[in-house]
PDB file of N, CA and C in Angstrom:
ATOM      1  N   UNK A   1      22.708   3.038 -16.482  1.00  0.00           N
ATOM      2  CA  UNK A   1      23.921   2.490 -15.892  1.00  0.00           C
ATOM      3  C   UNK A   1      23.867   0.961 -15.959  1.00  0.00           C
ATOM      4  N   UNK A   2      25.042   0.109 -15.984  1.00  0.00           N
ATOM      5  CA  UNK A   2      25.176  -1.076 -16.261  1.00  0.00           C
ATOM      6  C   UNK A   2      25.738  -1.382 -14.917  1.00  0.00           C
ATOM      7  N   UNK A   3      24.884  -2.252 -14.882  1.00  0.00           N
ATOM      8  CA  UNK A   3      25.154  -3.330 -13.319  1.00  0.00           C
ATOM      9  C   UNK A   3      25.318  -4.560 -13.712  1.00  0.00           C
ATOM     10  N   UNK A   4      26.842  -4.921 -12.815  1.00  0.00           N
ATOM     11  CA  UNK A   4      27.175  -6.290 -13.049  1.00  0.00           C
ATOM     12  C   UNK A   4      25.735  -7.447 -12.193  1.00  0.00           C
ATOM     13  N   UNK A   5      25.694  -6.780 -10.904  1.00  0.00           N
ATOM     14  CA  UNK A   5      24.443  -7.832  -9.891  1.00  0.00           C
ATOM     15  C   UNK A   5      23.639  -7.140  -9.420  1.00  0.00           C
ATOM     16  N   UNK A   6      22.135  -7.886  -9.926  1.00  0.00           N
ATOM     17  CA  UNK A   6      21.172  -7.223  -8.636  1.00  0.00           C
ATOM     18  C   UNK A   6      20.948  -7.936  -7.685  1.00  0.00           C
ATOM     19  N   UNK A   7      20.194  -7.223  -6.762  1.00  0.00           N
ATOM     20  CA  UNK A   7      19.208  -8.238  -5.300  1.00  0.00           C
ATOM     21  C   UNK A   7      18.731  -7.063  -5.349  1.00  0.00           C
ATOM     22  N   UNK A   8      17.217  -8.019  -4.755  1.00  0.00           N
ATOM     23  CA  UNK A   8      15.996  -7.411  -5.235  1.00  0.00           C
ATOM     24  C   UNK A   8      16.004  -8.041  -3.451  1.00  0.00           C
ATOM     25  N   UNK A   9      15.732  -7.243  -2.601  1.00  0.00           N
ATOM     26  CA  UNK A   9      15.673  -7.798  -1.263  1.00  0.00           C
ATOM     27  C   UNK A   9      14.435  -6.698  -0.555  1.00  0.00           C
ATOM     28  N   UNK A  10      13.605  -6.450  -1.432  1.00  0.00           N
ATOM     29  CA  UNK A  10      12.285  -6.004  -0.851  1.00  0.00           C
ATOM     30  C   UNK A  10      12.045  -6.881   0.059  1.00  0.00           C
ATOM     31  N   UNK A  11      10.965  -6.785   0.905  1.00  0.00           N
ATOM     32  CA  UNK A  11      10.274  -7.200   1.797  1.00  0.00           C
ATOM     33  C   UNK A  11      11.623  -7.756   3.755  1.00  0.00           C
ATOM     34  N   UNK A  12      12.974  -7.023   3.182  1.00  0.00           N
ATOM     35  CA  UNK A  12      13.839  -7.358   4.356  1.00  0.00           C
ATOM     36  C   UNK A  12      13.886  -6.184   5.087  1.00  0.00           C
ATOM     37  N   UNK A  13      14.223  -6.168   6.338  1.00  0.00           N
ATOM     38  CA  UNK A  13      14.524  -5.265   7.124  1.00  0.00           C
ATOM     39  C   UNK A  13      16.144  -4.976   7.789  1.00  0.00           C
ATOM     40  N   UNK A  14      15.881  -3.515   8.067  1.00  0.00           N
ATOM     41  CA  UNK A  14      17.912  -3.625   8.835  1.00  0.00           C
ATOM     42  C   UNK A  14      17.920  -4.928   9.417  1.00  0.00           C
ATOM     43  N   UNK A  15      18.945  -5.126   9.952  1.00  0.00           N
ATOM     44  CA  UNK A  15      20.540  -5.294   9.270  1.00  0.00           C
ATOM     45  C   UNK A  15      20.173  -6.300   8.460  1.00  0.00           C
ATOM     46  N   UNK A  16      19.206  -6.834   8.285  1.00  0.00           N
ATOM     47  CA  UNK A  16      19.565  -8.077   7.147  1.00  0.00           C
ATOM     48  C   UNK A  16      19.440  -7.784   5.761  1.00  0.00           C
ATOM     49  N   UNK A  17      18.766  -6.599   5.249  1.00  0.00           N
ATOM     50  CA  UNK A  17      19.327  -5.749   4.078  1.00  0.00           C
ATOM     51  C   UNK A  17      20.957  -5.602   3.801  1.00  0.00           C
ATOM     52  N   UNK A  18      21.711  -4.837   4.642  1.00  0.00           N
ATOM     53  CA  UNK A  18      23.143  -4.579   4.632  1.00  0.00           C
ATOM     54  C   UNK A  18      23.321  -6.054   4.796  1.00  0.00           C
ATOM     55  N   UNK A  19      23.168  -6.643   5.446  1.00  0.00           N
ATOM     56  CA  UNK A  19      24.154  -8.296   5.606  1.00  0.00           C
ATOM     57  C   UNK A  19      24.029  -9.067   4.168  1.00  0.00           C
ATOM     58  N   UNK A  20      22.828  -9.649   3.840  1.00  0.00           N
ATOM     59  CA  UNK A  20      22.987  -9.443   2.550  1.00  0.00           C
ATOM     60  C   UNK A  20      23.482  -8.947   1.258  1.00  0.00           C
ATOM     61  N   UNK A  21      23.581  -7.277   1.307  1.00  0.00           N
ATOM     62  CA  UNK A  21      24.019  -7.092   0.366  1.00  0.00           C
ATOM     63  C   UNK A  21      25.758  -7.056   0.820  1.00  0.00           C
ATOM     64  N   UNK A  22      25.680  -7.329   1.772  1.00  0.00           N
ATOM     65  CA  UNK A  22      27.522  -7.335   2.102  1.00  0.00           C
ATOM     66  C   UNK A  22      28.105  -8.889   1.357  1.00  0.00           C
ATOM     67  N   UNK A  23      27.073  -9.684   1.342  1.00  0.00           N
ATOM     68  CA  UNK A  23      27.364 -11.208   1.495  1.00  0.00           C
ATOM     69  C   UNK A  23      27.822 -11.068  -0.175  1.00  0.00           C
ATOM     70  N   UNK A  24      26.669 -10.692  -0.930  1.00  0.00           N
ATOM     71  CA  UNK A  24      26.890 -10.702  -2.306  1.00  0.00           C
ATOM     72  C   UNK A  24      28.010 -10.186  -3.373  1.00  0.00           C
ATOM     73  N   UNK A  25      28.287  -8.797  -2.359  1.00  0.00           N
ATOM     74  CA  UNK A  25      29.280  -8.184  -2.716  1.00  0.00           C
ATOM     75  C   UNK A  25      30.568  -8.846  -2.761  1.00  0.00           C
ATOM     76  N   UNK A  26      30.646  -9.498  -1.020  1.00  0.00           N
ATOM     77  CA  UNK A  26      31.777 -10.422  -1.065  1.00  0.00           C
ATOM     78  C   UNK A  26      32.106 -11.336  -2.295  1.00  0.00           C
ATOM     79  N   UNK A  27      31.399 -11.999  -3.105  1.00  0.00           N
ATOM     80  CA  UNK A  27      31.091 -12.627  -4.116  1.00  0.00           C
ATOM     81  C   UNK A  27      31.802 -11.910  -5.359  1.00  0.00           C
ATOM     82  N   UNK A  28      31.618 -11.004  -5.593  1.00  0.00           N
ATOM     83  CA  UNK A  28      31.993 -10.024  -6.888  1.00  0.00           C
ATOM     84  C   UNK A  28      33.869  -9.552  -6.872  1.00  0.00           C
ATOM     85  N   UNK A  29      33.779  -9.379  -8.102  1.00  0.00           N
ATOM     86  CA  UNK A  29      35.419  -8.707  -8.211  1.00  0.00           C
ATOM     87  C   UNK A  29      34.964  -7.335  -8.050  1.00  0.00           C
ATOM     88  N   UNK A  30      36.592  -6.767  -7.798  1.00  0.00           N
ATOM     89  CA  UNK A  30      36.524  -5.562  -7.156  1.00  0.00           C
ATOM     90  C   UNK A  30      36.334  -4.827  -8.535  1.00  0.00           C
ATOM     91  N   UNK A  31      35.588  -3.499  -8.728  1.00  0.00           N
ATOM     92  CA  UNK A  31      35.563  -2.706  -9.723  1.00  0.00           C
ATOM     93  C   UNK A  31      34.236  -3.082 -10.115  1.00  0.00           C
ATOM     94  N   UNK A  32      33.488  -4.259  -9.907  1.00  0.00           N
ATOM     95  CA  UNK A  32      31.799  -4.643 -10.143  1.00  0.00           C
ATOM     96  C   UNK A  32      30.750  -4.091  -9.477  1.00  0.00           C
ATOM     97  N   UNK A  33      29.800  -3.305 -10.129  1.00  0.00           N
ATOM     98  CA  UNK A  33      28.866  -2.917  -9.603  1.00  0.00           C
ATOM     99  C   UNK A  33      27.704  -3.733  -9.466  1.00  0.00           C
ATOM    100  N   UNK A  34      26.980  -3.318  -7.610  1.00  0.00           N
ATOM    101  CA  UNK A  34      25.872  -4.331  -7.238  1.00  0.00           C
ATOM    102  C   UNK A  34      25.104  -2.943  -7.260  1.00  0.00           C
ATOM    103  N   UNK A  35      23.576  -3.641  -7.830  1.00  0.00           N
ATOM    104  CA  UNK A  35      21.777  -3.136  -7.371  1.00  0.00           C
ATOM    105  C   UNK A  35      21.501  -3.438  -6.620  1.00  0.00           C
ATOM    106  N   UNK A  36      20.984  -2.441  -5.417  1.00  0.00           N
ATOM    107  CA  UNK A  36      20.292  -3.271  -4.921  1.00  0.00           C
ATOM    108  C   UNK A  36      18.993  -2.507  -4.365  1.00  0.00           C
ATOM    109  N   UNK A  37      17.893  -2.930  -4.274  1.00  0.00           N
ATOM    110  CA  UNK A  37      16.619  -2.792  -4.316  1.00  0.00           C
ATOM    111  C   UNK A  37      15.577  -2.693  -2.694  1.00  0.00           C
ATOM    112  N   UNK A  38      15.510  -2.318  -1.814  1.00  0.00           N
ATOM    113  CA  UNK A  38      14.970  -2.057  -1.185  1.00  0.00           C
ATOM    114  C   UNK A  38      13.604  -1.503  -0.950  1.00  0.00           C
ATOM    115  N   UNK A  39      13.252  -1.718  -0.379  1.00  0.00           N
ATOM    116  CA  UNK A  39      11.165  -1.628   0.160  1.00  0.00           C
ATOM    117  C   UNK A  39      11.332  -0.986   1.891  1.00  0.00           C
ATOM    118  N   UNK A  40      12.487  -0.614   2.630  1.00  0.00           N
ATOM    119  CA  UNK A  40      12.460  -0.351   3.987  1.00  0.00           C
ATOM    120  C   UNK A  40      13.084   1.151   4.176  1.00  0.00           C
ATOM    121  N   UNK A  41      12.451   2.238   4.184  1.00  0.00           N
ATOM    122  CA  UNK A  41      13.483   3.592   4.262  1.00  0.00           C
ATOM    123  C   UNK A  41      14.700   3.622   5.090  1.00  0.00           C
ATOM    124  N   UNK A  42      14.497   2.778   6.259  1.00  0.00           N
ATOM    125  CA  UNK A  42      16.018   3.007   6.814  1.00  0.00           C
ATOM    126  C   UNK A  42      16.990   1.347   6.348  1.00  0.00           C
ATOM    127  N   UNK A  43      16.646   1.125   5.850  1.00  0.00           N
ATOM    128  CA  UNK A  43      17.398   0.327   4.530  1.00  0.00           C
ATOM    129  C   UNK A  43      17.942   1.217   3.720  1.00  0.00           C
ATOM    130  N   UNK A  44      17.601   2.687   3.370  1.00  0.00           N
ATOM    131  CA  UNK A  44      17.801   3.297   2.100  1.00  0.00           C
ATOM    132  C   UNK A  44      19.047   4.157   2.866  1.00  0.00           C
ATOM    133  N   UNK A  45      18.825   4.312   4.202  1.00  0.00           N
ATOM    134  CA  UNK A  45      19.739   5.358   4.404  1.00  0.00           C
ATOM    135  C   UNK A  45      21.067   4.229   5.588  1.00  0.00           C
ATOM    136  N   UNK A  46      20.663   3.171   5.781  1.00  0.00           N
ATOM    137  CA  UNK A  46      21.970   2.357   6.277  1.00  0.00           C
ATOM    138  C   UNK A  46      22.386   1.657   5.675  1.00  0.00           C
ATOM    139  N   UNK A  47      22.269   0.684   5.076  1.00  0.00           N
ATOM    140  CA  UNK A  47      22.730  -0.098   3.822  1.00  0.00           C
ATOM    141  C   UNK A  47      24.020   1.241   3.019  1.00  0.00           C
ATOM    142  N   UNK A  48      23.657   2.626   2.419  1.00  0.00           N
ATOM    143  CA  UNK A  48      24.643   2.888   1.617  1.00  0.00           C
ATOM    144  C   UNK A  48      25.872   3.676   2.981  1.00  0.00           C
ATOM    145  N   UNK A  49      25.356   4.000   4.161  1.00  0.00           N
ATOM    146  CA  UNK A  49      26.299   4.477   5.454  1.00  0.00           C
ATOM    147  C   UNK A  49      27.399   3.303   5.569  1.00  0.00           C
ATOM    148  N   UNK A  50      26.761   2.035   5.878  1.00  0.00           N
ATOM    149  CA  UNK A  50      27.522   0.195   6.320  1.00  0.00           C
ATOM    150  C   UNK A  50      28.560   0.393   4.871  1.00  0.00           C
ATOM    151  N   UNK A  51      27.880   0.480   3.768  1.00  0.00           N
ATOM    152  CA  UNK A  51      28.643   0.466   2.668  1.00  0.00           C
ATOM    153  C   UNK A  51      30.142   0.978   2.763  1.00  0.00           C
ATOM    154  N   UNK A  52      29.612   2.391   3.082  1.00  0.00           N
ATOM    155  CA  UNK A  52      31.049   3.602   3.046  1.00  0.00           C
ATOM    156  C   UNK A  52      32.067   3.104   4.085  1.00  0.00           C
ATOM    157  N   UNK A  53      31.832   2.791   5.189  1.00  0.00           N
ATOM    158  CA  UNK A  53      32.105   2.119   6.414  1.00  0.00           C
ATOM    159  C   UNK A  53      32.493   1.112   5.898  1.00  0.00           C
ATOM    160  N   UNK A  54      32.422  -0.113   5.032  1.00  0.00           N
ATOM    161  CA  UNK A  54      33.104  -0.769   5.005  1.00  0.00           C
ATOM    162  C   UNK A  54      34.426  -0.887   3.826  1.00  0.00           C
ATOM    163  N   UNK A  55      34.488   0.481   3.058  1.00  0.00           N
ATOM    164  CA  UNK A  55      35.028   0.992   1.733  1.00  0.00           C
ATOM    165  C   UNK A  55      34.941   0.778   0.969  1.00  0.00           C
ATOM    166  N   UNK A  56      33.473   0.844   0.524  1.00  0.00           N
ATOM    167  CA  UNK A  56      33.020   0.464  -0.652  1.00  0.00           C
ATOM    168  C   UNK A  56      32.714   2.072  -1.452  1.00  0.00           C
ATOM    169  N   UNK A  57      31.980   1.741  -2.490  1.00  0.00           N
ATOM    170  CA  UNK A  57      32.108   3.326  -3.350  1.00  0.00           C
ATOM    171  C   UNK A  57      30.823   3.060  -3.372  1.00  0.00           C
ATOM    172  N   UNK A  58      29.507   4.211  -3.103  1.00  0.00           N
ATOM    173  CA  UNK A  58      28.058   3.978  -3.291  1.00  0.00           C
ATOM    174  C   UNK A  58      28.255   5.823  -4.178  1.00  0.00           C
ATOM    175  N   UNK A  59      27.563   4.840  -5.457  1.00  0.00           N
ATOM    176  CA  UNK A  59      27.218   5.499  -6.600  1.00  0.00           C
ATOM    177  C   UNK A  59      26.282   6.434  -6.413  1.00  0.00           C
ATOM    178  N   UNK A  60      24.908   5.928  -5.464  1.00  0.00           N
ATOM    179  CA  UNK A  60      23.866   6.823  -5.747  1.00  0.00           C
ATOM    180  C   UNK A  60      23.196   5.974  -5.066  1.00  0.00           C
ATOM    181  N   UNK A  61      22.026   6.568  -4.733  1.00  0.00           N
ATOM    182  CA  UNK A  61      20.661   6.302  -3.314  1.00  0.00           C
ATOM    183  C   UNK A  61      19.452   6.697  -4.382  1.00  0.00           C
ATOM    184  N   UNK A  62      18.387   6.002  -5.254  1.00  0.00           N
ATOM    185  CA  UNK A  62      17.988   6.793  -5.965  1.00  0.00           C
ATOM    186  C   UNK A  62      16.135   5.958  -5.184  1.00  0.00           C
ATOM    187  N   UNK A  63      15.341   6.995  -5.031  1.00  0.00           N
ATOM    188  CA  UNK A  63      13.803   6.474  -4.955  1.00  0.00           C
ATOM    189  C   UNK A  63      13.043   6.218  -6.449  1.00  0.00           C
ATOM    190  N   UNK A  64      12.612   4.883  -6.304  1.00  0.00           N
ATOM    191  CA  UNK A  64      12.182   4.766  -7.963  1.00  0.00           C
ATOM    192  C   UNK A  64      10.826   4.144  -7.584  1.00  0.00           C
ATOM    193  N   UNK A  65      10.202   4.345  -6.581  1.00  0.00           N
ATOM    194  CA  UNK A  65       9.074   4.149  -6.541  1.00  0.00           C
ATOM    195  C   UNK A  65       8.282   4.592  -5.552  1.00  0.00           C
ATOM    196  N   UNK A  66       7.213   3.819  -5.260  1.00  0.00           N
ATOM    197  CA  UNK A  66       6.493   4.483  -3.760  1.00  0.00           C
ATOM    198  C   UNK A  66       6.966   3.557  -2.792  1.00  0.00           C
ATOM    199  N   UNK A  67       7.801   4.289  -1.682  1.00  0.00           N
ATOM    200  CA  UNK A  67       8.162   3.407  -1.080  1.00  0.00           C
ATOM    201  C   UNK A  67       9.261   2.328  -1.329  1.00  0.00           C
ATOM    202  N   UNK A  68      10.396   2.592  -2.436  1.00  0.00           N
ATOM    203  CA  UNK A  68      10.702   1.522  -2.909  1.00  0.00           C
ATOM    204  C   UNK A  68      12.272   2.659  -3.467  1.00  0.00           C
ATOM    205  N   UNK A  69      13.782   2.309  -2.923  1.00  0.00           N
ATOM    206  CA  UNK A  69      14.711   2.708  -3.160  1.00  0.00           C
ATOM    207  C   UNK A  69      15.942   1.494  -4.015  1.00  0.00           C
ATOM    208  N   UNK A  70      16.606   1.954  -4.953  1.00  0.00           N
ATOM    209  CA  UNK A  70      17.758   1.527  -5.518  1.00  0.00           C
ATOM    210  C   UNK A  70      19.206   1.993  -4.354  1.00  0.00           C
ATOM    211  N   UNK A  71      20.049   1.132  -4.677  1.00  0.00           N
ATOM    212  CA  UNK A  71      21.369   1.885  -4.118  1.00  0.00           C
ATOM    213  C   UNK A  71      22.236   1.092  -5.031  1.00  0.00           C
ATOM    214  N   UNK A  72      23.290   1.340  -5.159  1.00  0.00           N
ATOM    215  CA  UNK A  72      24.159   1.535  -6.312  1.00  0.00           C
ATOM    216  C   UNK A  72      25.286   1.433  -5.980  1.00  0.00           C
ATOM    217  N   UNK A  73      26.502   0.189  -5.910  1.00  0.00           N
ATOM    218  CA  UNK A  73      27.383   0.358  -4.925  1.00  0.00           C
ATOM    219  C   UNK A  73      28.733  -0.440  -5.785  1.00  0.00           C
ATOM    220  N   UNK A  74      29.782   0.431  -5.660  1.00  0.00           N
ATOM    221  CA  UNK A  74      30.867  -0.393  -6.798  1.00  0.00           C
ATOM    222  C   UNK A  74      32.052  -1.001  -5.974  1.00  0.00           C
ATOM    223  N   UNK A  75      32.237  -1.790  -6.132  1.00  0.00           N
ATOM    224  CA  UNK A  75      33.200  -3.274  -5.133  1.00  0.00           C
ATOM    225  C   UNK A  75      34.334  -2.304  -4.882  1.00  0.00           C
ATOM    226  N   UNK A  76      34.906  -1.588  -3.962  1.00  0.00           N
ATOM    227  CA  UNK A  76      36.634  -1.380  -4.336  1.00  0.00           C
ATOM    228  C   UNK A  76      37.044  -2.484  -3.810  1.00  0.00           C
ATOM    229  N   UNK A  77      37.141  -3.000  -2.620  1.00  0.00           N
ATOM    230  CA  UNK A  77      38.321  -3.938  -2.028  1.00  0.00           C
ATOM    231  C   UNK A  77      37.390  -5.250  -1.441  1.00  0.00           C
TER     232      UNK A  77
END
């Protein structure tokens, strides 16, 4: 899959995972997909919840390592 942006925001914890990736998003046109990279499990499962909640489209929650999740999230509005 082709991603317009990553953040690589290992080593953050809630909420400043989601605040972040909210910040970046803000940044992007709508229809652009953000990476984003996480190291915190409940990063993996609030970050793409905040997402939906804020109407965004989350592609996919994927574990690609030990300890270590992608989320996948496409700008609508």
């Amino acid at each position: 899959m082709k991603y317009d942006k990553e953040l690589d925001i290992r080593g953050d914890v809630c909420p400043f995972t989601f605040v972040k990736s909210k910040l970046v998003l803000e940044q992007m046109q709508v229809g652009q997909i953000l990476r984003v990279i996480v190291d915190y499990e409940p990063s993996a499962e609030n970050v793409p919840k905040s997402m939906r909640e804020e109407g965004q489209e989350v592609l996919a929650v994927n574990q690609i390592g030990e300890g270590q999740w992608e989320i996948i999230v496409r700008k609508l509005r």
